[in-house]
PDB file of N, CA and C in Angstrom:
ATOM      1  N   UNK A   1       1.989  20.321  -7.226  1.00  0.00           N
ATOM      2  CA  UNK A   1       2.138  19.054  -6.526  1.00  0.00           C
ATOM      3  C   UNK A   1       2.417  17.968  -7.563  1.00  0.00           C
ATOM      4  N   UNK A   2       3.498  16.953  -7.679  1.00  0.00           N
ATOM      5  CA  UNK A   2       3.961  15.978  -8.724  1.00  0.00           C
ATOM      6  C   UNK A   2       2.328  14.724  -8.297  1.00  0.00           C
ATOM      7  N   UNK A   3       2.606  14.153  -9.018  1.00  0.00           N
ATOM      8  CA  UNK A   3       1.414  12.843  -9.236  1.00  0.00           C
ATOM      9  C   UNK A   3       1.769  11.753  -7.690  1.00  0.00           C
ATOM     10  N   UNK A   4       3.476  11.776  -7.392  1.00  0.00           N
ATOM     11  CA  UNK A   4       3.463  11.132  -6.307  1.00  0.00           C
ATOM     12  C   UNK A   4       2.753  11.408  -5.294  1.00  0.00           C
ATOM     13  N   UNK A   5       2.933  13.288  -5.311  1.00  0.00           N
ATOM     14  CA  UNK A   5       2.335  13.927  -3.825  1.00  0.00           C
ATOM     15  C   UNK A   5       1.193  13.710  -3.777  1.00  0.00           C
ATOM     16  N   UNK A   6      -0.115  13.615  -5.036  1.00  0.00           N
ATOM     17  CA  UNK A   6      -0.953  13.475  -4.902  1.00  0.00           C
ATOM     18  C   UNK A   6      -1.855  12.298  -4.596  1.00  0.00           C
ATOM     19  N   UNK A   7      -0.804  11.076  -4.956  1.00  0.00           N
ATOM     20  CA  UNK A   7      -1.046   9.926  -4.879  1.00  0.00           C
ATOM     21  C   UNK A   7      -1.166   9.637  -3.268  1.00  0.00           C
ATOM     22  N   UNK A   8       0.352  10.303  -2.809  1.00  0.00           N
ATOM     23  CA  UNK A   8       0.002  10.061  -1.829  1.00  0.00           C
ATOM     24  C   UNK A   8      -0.799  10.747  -0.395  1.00  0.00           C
ATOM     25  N   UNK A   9      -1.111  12.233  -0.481  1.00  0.00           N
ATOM     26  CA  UNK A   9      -2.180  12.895  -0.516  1.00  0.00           C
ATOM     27  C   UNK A   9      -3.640  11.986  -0.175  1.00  0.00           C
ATOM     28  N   UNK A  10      -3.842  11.537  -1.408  1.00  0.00           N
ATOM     29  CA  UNK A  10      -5.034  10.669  -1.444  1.00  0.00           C
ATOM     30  C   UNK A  10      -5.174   9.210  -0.238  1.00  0.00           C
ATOM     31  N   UNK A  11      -4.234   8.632  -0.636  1.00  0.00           N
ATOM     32  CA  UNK A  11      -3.521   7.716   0.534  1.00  0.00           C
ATOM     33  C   UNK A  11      -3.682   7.760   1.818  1.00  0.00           C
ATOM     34  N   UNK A  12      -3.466   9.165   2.424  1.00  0.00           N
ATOM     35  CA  UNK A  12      -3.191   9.349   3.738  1.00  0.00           C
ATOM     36  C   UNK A  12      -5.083  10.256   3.893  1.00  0.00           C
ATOM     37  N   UNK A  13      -6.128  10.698   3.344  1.00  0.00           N
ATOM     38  CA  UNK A  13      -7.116  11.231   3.200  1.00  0.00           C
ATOM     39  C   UNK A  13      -7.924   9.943   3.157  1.00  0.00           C
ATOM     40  N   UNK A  14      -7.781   8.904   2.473  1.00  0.00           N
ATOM     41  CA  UNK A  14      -8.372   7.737   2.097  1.00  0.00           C
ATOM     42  C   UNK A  14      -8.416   6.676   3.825  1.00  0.00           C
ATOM     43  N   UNK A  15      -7.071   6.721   4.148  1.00  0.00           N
ATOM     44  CA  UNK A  15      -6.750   5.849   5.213  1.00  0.00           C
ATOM     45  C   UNK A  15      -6.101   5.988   6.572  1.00  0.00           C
ATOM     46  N   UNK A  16      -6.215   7.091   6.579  1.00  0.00           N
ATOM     47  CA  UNK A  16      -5.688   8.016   7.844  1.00  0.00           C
ATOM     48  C   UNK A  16      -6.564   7.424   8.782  1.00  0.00           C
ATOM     49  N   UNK A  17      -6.336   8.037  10.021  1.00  0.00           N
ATOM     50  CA  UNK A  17      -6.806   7.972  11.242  1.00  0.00           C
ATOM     51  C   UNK A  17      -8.485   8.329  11.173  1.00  0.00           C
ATOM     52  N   UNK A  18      -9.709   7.003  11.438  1.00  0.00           N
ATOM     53  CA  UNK A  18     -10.729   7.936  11.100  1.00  0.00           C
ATOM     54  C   UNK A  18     -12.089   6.601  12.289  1.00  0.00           C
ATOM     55  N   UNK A  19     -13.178   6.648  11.771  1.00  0.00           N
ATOM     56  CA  UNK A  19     -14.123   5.742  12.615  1.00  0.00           C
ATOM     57  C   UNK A  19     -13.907   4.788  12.632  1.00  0.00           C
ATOM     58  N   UNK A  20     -14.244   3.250  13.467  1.00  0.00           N
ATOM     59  CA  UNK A  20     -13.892   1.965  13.630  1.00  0.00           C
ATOM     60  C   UNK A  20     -15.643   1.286  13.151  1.00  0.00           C
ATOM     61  N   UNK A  21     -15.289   0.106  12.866  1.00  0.00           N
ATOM     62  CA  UNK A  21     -16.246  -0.634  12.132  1.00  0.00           C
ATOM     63  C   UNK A  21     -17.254  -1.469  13.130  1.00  0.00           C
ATOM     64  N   UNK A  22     -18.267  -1.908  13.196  1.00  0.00           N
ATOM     65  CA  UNK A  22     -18.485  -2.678  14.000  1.00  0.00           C
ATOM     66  C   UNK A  22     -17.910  -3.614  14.807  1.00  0.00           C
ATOM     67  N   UNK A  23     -16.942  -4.022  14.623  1.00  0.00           N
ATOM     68  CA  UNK A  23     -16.321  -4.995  14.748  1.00  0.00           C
ATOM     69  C   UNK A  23     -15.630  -4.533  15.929  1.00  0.00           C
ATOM     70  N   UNK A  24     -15.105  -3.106  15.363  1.00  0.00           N
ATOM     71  CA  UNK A  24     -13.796  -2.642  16.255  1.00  0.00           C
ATOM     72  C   UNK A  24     -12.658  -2.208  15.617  1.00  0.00           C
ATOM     73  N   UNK A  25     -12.725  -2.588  14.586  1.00  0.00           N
ATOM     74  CA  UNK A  25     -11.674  -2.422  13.638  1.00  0.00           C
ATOM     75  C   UNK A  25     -11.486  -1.085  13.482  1.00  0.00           C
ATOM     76  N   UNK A  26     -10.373  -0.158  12.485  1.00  0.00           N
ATOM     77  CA  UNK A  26     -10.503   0.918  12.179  1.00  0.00           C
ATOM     78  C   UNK A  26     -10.403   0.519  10.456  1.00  0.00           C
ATOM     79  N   UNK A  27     -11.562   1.514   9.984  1.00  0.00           N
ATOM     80  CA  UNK A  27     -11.986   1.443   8.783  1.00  0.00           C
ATOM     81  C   UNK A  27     -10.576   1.902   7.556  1.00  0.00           C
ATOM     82  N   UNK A  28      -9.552   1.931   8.127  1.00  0.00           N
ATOM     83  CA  UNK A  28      -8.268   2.664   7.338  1.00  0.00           C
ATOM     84  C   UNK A  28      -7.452   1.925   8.138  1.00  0.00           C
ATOM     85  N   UNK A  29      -6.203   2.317   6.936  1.00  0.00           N
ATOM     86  CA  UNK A  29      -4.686   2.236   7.814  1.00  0.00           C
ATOM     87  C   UNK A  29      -3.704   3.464   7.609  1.00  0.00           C
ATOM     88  N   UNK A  30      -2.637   3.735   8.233  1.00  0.00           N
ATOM     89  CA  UNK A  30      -2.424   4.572   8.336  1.00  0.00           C
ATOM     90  C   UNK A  30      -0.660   4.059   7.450  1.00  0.00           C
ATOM     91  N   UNK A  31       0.018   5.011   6.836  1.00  0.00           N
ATOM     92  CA  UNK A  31       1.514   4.450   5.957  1.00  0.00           C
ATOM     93  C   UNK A  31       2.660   5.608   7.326  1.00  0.00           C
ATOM     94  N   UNK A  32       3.398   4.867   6.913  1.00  0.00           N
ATOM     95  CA  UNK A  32       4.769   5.860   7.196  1.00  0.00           C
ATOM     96  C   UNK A  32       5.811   5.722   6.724  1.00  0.00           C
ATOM     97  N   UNK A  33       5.790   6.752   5.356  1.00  0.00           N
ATOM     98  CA  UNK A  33       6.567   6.577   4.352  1.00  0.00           C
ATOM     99  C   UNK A  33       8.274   7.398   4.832  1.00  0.00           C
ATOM    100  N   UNK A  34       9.116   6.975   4.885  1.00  0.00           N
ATOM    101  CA  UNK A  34      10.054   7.197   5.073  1.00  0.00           C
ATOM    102  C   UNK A  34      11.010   7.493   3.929  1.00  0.00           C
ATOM    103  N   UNK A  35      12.095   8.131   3.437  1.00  0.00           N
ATOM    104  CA  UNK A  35      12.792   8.327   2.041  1.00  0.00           C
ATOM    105  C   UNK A  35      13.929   7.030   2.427  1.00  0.00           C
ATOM    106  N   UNK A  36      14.599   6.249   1.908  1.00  0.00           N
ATOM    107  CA  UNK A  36      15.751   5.421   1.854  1.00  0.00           C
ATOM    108  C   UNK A  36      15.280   4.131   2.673  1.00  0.00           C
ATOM    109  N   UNK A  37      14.103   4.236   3.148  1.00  0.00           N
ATOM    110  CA  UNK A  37      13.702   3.120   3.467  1.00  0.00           C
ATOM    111  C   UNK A  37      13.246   1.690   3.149  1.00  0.00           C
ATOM    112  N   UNK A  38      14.084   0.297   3.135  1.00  0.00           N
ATOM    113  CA  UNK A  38      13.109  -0.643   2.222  1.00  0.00           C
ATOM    114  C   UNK A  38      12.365  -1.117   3.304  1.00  0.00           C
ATOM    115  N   UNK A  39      11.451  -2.047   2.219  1.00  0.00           N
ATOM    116  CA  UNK A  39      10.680  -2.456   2.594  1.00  0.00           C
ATOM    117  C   UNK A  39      10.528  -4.367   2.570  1.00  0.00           C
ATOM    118  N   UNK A  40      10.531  -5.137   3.143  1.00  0.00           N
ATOM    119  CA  UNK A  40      10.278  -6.576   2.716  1.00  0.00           C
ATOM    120  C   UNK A  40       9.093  -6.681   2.214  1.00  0.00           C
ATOM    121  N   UNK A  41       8.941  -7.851   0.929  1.00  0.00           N
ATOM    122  CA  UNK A  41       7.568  -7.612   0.128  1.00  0.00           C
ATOM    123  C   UNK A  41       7.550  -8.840   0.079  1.00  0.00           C
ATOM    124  N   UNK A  42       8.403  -9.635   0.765  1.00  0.00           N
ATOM    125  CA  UNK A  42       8.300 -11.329   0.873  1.00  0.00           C
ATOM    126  C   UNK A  42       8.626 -12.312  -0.376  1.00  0.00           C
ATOM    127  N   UNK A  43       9.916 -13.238  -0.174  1.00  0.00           N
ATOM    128  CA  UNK A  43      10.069 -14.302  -1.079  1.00  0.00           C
ATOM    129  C   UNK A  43      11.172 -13.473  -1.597  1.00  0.00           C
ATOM    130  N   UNK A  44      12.535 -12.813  -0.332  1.00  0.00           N
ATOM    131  CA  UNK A  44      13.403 -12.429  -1.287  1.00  0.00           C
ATOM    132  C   UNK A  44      13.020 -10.472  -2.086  1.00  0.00           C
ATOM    133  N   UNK A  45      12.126 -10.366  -2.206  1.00  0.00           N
ATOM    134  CA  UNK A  45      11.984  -9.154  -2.424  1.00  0.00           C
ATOM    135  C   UNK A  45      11.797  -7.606  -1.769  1.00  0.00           C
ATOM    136  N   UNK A  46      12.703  -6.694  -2.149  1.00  0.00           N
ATOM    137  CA  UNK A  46      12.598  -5.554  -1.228  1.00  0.00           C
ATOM    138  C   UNK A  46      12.312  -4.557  -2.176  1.00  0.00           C
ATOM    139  N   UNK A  47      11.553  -3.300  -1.789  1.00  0.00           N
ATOM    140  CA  UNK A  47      11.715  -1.921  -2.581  1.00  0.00           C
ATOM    141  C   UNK A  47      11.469  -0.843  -1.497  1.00  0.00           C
ATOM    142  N   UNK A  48      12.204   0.194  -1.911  1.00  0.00           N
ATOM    143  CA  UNK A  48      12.557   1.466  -1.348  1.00  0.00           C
ATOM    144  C   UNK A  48      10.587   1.896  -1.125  1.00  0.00           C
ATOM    145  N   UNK A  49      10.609   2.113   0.179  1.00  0.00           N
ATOM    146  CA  UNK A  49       9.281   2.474   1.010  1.00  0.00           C
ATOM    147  C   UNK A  49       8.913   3.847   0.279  1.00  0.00           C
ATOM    148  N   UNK A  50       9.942   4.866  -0.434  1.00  0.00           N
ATOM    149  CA  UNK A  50       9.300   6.503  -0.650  1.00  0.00           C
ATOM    150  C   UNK A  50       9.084   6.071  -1.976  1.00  0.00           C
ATOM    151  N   UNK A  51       9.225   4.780  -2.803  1.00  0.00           N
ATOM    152  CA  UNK A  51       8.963   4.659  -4.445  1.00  0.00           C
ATOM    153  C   UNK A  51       7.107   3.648  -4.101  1.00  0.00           C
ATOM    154  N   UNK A  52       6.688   3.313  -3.075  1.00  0.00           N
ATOM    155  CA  UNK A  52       5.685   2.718  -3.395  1.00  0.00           C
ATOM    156  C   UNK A  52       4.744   3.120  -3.499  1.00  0.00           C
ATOM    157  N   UNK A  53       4.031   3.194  -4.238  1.00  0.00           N
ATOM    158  CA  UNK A  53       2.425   4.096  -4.930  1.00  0.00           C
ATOM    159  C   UNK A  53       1.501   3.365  -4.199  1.00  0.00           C
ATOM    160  N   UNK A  54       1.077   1.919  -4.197  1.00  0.00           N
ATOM    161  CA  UNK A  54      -0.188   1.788  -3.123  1.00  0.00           C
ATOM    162  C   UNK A  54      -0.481   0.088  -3.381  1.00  0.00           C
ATOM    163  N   UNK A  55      -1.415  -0.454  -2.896  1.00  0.00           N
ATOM    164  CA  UNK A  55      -1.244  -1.454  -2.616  1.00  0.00           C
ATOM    165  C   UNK A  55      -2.806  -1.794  -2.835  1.00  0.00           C
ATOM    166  N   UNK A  56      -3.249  -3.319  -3.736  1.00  0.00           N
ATOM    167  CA  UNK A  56      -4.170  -4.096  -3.776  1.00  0.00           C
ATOM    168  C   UNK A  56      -4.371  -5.554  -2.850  1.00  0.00           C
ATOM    169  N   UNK A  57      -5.149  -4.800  -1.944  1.00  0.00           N
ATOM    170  CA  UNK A  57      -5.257  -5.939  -0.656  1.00  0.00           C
ATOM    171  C   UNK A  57      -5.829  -6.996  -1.115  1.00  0.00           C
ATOM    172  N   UNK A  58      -5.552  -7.916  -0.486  1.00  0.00           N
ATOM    173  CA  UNK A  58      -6.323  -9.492  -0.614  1.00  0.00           C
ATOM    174  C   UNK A  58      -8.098  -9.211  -0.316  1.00  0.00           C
ATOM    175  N   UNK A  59      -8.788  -9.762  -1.273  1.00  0.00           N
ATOM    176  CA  UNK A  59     -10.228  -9.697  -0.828  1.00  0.00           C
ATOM    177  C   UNK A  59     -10.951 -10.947  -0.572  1.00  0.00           C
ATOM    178  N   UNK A  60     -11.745 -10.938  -0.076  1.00  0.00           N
ATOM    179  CA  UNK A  60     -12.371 -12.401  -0.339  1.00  0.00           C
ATOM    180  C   UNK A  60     -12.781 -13.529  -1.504  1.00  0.00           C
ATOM    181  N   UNK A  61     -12.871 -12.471  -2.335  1.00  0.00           N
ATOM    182  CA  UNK A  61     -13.274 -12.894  -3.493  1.00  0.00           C
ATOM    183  C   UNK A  61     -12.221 -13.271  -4.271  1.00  0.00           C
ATOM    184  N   UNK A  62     -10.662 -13.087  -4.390  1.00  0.00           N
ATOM    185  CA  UNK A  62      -9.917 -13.468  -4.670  1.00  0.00           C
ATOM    186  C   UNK A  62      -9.383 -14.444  -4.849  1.00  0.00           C
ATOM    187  N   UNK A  63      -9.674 -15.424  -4.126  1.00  0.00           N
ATOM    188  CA  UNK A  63      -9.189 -16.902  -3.574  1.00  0.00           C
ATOM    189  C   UNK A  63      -8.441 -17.268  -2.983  1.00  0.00           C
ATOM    190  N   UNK A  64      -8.107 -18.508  -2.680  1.00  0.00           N
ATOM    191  CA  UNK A  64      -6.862 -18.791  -2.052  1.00  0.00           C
ATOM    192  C   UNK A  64      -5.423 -18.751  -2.480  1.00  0.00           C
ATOM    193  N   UNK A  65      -4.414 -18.741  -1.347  1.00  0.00           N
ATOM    194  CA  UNK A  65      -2.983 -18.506  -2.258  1.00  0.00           C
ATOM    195  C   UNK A  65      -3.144 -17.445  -3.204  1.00  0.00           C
ATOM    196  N   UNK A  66      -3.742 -16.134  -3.104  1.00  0.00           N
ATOM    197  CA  UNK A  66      -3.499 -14.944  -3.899  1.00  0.00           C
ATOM    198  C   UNK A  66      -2.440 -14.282  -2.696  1.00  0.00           C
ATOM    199  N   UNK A  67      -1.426 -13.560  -3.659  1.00  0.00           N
ATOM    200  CA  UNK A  67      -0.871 -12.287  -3.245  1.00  0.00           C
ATOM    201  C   UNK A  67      -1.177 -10.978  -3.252  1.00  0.00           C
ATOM    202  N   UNK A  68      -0.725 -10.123  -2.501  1.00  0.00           N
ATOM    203  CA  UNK A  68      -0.973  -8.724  -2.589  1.00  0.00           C
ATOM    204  C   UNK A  68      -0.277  -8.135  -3.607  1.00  0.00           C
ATOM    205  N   UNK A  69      -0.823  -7.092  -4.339  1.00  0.00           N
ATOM    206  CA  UNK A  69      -0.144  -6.364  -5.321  1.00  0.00           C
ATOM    207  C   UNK A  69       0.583  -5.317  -4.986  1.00  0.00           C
ATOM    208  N   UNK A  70       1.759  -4.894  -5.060  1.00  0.00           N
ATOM    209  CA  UNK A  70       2.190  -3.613  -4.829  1.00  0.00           C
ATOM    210  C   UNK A  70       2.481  -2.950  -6.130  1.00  0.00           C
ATOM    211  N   UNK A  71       2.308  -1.378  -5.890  1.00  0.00           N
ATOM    212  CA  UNK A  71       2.477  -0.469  -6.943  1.00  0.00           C
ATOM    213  C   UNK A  71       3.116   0.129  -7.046  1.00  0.00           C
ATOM    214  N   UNK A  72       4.344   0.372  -7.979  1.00  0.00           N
ATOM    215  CA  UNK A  72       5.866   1.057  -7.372  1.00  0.00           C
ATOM    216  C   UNK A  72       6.078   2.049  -8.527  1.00  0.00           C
ATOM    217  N   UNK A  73       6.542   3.158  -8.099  1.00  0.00           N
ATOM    218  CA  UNK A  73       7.178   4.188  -9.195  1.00  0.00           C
ATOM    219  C   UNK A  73       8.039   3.669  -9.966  1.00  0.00           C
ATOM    220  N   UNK A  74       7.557   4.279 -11.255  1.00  0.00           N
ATOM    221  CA  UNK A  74       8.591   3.640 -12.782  1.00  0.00           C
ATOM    222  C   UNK A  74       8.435   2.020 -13.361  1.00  0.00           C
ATOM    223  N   UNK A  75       7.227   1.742 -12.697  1.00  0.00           N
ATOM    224  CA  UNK A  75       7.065   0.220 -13.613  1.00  0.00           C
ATOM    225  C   UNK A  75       5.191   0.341 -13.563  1.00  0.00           C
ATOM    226  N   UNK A  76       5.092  -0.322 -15.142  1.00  0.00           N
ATOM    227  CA  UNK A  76       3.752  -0.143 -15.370  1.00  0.00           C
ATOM    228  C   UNK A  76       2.349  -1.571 -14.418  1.00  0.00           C
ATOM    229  N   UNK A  77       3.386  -2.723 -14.262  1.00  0.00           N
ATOM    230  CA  UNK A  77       2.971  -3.683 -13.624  1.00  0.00           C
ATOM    231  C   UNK A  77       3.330  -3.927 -12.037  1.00  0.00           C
ATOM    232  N   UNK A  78       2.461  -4.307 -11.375  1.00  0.00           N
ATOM    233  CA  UNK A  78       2.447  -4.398 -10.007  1.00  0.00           C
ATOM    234  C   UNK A  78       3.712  -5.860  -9.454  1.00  0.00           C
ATOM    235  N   UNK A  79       4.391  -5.327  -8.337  1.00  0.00           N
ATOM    236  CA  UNK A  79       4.902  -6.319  -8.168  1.00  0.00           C
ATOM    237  C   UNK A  79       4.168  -7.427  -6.996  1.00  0.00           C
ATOM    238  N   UNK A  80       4.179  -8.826  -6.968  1.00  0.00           N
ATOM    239  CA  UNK A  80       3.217  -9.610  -6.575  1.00  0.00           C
ATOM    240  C   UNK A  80       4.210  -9.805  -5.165  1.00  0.00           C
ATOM    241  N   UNK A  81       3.511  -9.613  -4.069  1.00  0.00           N
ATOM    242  CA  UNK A  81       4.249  -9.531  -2.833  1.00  0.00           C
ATOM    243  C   UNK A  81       4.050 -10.510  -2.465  1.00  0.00           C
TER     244      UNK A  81
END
């Protein structure tokens, strides 16, 4: 299995379909990675949906006006969505 499969492996084990939170919520999300597919990452920016490795959500603790990080095959730094 290459590092992608496993990456994404983990991904879909991590955030798949699974229990809901108090709230109601579901504790995951689910991807649907497609090959040739882009993606909008906002402000002008797109990348191919089967190159993205994973994503650093906004937390609370973050602050305001933070972006999400995305993680893309073949670059060592995240691009700021």
């Amino acid at each position: 299995m290459s590092v992608i499969g496993g990456v994404l492996s983990w991904f879909r084990d991590a955030f798949g379909p699974g229990p809901r939170t108090a709230d109601g919520r579901r504790s995951g999300g689910s991807m649907d990675i497609k090959r040739d597919r882009m993606v909008f990452l906002g402000y002008g920016k797109y990348w191919r949906s089967d190159a993205i490795i994973g994503l650093m959500p906004i937390e609370e603790e973050r602050g305001p006006k933070r972006r999400t990080n995305v993680f893309v095959q073949g670059r060592v730094e995240p691009i700021i969505a």
